[in-house]
C-alpha atoms as a PDB file:
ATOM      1  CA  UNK A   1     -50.577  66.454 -45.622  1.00  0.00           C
ATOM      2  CA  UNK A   2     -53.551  64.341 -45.165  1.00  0.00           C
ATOM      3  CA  UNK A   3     -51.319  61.212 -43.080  1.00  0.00           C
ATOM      4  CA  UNK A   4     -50.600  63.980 -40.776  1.00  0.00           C
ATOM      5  CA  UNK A   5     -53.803  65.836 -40.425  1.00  0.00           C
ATOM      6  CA  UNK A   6     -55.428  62.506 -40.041  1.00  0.00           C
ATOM      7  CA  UNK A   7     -52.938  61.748 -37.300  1.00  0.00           C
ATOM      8  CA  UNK A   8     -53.405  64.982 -35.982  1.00  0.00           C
ATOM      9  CA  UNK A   9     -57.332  64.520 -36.124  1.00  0.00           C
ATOM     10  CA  UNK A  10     -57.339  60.924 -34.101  1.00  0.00           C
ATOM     11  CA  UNK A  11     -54.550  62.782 -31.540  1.00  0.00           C
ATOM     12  CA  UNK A  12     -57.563  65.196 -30.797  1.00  0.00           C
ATOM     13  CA  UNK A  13     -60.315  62.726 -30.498  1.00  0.00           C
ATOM     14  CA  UNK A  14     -57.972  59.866 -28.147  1.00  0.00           C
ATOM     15  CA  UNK A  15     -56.957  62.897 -25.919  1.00  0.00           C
ATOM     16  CA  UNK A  16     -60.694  63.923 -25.376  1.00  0.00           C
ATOM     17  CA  UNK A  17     -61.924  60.433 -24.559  1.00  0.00           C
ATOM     18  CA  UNK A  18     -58.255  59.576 -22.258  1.00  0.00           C
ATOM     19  CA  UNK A  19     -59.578  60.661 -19.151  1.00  0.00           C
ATOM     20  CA  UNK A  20     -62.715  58.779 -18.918  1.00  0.00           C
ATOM     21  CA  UNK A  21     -60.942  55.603 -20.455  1.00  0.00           C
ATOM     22  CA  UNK A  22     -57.940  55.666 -17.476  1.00  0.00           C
ATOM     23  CA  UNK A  23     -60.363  56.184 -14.570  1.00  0.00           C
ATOM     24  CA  UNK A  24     -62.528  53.396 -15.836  1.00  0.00           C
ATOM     25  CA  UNK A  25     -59.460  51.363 -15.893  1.00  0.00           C
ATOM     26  CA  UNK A  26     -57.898  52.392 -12.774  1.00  0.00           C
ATOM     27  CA  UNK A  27     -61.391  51.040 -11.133  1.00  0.00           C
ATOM     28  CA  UNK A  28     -61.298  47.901 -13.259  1.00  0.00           C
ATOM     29  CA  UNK A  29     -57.986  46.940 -11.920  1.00  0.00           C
ATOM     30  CA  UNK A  30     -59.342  48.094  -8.306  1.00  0.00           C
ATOM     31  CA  UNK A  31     -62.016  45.891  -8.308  1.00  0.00           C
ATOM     32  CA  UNK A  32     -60.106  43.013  -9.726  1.00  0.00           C
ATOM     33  CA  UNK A  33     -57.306  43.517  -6.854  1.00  0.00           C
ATOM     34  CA  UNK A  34     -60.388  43.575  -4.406  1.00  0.00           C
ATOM     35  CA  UNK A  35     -61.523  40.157  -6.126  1.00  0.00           C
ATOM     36  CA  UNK A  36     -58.307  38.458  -5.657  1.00  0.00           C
ATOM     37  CA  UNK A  37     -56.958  39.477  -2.850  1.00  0.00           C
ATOM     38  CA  UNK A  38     -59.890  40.615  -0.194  1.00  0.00           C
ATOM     39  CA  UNK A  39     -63.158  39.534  -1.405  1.00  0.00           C
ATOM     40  CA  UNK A  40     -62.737  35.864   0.151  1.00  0.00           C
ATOM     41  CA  UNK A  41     -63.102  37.618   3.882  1.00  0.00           C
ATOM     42  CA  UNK A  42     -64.611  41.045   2.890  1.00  0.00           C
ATOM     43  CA  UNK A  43     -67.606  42.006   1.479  1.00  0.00           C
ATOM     44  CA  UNK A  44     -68.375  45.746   0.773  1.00  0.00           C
ATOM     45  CA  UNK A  45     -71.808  46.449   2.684  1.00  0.00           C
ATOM     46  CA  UNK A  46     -71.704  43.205   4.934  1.00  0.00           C
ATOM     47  CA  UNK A  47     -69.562  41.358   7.542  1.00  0.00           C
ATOM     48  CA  UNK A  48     -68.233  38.009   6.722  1.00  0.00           C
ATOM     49  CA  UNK A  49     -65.148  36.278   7.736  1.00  0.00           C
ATOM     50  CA  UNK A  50     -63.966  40.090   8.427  1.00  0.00           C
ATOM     51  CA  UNK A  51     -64.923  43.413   8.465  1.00  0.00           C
ATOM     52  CA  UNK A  52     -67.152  45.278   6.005  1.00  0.00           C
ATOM     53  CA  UNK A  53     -65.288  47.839   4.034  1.00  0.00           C
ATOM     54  CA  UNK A  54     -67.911  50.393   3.527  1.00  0.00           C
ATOM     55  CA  UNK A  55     -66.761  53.325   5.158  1.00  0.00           C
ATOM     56  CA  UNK A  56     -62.986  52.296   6.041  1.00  0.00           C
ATOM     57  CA  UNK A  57     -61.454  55.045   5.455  1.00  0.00           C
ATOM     58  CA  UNK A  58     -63.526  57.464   7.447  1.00  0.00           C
ATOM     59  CA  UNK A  59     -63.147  54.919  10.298  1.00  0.00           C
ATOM     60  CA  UNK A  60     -59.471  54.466  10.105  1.00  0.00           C
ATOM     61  CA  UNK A  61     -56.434  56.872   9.267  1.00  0.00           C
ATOM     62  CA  UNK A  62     -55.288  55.678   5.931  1.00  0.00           C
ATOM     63  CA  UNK A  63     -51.640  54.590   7.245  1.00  0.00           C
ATOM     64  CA  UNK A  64     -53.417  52.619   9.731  1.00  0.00           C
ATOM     65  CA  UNK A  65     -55.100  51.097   7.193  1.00  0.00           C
ATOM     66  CA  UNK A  66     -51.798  50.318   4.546  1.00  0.00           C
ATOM     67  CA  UNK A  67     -50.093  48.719   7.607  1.00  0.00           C
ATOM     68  CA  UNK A  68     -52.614  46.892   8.725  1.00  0.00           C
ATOM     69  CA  UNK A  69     -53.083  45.451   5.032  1.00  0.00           C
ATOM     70  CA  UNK A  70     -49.495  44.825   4.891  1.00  0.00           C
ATOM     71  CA  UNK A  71     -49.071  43.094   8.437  1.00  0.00           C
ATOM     72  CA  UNK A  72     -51.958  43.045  10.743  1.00  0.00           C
ATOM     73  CA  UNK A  73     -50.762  40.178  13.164  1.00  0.00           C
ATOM     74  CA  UNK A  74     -47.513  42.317  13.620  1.00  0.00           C
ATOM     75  CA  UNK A  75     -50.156  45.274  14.820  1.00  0.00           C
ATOM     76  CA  UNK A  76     -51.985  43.060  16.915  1.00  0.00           C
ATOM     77  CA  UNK A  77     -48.533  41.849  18.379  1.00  0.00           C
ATOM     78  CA  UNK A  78     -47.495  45.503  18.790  1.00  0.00           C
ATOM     79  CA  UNK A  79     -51.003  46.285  21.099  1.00  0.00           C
ATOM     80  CA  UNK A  80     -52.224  48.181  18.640  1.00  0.00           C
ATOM     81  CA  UNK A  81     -55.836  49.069  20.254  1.00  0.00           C
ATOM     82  CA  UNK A  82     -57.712  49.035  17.092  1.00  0.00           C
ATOM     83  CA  UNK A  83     -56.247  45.840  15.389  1.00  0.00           C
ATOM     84  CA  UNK A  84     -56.618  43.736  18.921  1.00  0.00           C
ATOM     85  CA  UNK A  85     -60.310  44.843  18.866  1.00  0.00           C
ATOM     86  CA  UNK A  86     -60.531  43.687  15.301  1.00  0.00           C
ATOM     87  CA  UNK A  87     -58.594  40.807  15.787  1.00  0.00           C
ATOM     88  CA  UNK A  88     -60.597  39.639  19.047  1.00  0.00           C
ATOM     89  CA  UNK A  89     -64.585  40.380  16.826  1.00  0.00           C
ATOM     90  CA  UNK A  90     -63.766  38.311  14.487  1.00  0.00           C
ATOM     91  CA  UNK A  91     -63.316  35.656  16.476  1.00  0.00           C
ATOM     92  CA  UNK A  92     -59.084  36.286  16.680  1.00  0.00           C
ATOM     93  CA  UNK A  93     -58.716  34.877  12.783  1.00  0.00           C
ATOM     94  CA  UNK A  94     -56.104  36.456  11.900  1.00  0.00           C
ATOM     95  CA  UNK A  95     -56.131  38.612   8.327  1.00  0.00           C
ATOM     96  CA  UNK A  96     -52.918  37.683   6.055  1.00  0.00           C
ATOM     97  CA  UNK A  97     -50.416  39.999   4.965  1.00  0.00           C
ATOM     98  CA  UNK A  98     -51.415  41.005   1.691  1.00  0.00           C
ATOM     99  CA  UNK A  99     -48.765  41.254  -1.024  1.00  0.00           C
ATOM    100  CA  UNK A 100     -50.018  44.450  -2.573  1.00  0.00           C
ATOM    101  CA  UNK A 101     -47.663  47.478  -2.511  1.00  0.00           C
ATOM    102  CA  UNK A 102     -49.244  51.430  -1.699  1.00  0.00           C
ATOM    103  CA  UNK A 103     -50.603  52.179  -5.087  1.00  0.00           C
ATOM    104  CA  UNK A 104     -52.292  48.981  -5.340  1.00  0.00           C
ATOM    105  CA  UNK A 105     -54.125  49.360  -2.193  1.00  0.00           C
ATOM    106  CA  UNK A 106     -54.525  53.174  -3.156  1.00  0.00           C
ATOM    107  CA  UNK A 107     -56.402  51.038  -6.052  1.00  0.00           C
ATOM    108  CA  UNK A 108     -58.337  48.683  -4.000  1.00  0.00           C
ATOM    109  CA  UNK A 109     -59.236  51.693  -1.666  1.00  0.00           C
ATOM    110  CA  UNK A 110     -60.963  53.331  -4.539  1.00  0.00           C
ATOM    111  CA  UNK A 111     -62.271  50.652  -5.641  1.00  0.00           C
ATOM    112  CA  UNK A 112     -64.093  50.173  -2.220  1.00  0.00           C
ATOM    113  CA  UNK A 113     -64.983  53.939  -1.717  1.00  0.00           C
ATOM    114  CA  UNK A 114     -66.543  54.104  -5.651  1.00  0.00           C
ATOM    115  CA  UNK A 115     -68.496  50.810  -4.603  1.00  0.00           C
ATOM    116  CA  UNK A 116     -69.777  51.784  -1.624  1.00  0.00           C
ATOM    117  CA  UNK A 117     -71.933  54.940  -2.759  1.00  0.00           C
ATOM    118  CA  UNK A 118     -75.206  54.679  -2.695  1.00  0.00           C
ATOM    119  CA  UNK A 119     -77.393  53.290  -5.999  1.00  0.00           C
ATOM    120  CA  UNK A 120     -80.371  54.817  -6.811  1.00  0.00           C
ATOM    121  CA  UNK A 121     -83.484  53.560  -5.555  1.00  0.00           C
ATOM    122  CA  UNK A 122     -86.567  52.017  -7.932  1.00  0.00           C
ATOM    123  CA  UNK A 123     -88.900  54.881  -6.176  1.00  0.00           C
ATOM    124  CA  UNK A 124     -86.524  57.355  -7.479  1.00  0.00           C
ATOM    125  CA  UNK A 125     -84.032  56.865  -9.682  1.00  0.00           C
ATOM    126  CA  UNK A 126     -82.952  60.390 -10.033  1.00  0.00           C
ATOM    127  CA  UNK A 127     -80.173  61.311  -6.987  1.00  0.00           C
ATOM    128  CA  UNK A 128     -78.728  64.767  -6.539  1.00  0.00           C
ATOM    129  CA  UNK A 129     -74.623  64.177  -6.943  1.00  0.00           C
ATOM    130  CA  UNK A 130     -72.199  64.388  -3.968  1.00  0.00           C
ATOM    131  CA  UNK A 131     -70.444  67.914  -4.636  1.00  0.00           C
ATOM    132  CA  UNK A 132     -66.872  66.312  -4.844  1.00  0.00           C
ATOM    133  CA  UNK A 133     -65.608  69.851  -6.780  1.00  0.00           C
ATOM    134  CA  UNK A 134     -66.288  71.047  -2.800  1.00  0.00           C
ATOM    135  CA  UNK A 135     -63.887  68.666  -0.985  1.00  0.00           C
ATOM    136  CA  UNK A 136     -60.673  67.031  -1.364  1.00  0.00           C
ATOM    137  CA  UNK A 137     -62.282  63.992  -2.683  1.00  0.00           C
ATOM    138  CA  UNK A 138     -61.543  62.568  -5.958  1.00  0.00           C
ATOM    139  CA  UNK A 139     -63.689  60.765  -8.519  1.00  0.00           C
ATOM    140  CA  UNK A 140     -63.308  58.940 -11.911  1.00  0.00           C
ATOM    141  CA  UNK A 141     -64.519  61.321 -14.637  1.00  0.00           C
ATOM    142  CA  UNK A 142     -67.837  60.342 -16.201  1.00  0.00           C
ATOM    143  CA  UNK A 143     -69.534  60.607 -19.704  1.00  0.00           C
ATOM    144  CA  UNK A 144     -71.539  63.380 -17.947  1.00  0.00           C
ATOM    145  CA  UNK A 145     -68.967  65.386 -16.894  1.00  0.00           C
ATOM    146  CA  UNK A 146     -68.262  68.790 -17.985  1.00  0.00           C
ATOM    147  CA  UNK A 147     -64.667  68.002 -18.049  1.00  0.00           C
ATOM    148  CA  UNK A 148     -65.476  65.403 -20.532  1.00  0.00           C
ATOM    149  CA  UNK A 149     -67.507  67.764 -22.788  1.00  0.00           C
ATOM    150  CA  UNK A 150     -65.112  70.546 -23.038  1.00  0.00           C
ATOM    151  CA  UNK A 151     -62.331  69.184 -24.554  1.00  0.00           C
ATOM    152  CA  UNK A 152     -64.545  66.912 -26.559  1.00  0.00           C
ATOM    153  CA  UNK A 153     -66.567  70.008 -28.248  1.00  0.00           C
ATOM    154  CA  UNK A 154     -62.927  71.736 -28.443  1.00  0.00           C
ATOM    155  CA  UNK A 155     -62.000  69.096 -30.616  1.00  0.00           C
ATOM    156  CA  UNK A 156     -64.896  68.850 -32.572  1.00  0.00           C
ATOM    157  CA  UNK A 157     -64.937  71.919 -33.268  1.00  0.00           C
ATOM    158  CA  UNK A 158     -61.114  72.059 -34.088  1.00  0.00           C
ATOM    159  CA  UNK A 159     -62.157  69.547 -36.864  1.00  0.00           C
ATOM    160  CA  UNK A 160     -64.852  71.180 -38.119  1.00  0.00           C
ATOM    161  CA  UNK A 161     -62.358  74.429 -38.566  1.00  0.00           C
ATOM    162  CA  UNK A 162     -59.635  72.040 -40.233  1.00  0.00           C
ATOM    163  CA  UNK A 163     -62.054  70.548 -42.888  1.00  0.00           C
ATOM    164  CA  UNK A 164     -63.424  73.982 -43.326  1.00  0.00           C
ATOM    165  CA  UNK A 165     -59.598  75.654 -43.845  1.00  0.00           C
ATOM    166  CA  UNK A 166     -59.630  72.753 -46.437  1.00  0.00           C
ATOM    167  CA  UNK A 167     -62.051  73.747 -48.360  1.00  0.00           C
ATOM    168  CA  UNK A 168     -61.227  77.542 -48.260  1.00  0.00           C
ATOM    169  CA  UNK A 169     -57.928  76.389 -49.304  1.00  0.00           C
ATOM    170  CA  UNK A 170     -59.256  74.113 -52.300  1.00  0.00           C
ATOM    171  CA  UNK A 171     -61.186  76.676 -53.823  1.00  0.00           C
ATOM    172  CA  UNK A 172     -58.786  79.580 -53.821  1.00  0.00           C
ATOM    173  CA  UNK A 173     -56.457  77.310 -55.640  1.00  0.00           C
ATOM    174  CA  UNK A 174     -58.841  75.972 -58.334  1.00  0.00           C
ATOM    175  CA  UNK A 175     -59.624  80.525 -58.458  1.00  0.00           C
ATOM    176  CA  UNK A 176     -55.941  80.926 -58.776  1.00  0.00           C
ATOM    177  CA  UNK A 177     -55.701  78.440 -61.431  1.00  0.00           C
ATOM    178  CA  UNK A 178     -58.570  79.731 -63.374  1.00  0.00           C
ATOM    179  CA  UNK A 179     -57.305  83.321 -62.959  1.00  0.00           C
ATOM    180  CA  UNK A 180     -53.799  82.174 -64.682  1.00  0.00           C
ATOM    181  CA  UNK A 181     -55.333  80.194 -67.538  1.00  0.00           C
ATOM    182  CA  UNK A 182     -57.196  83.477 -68.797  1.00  0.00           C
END
């Protein structure tokens, strides 16, 4: 009884915390695909070798922006308008197919989107949230989220119930047992 209701118990408390946990991740493995694969020409808020990524995807239709990743010198071969014009600012080097398949640039994408918001200034460190509830855009979940704190205090509260049904329990055997001694 007590294997499974501490099984039960740490069930409960991993499920709560899950959410938070995978997004984190998903962004960690983002940000390291961005490290190994783009960061040598790209830079989020700044041009280098090539284009800065802030902002891609409002720029660019996102299946321009997987093939180009996957073969831009075949787009600039094609005529493609936008990848000529890329190709001839910066200086016509031309950007290497990347061996990343869709989810992985879903994840560097992301990665690239979550970087580019805007930090809070010194003068005024407190910033109002976008409203992403509003739109079709997505977010990791935070600490602070609501959807955090629900299932959390579910839980919690879940446990407190348990350990009280326990007790209940305990003490109407030990009255049950006193009750059949007399």
């Amino acid at each position: 009884m007590r294997n499974s209701l501490f099984t039960l118990l740490l069930l409960l408390f991993s499920v709560s915390l899950s959410a938070n946990t995978e997004a984190d991740s998903l962004l960690t493995v983002g940000k390291t695909l961005f490290k190994n694969n783009c960061k040598a020409c790209h830079a989020i808020d700044q041009k280098l070798v090539g284009p800065a990524l802030k902002g891609v995807e409002e720029r660019r239709d996102s299946v321009w922006i997987y093939k180009f990743i996957k073969g831009s010198q075949a787009m600039v071969e094609a005529g493609d308008e936008t990848a000529v014009s890329l190709f001839n600012e910066f200086n016509q080097v031309p950007m290497p197919n990347q061996k990343v398949n869709d989810q992985e640039i879903g994840l560097i994408l992301d990665y690239v989107q979550f970087a580019s918001r805007p930090q809070a200034d010194s003068d005024n460190p407190i910033q109002r949230p976008e409203a992403y509830w509003a739109s079709n855009n997505t977010r990791p979940m935070r600490f602070s989220d609501l959807m955090f704190w629900v299932p959390f205090t579910l839980s919690v509260i879940f446990v407190i119930f348990i350990f009280y049904y326990q007790v209940v329990i305990t003490d109407m055997r030990r009255e049950s047992a006193k009750t059949q001694e007399t």
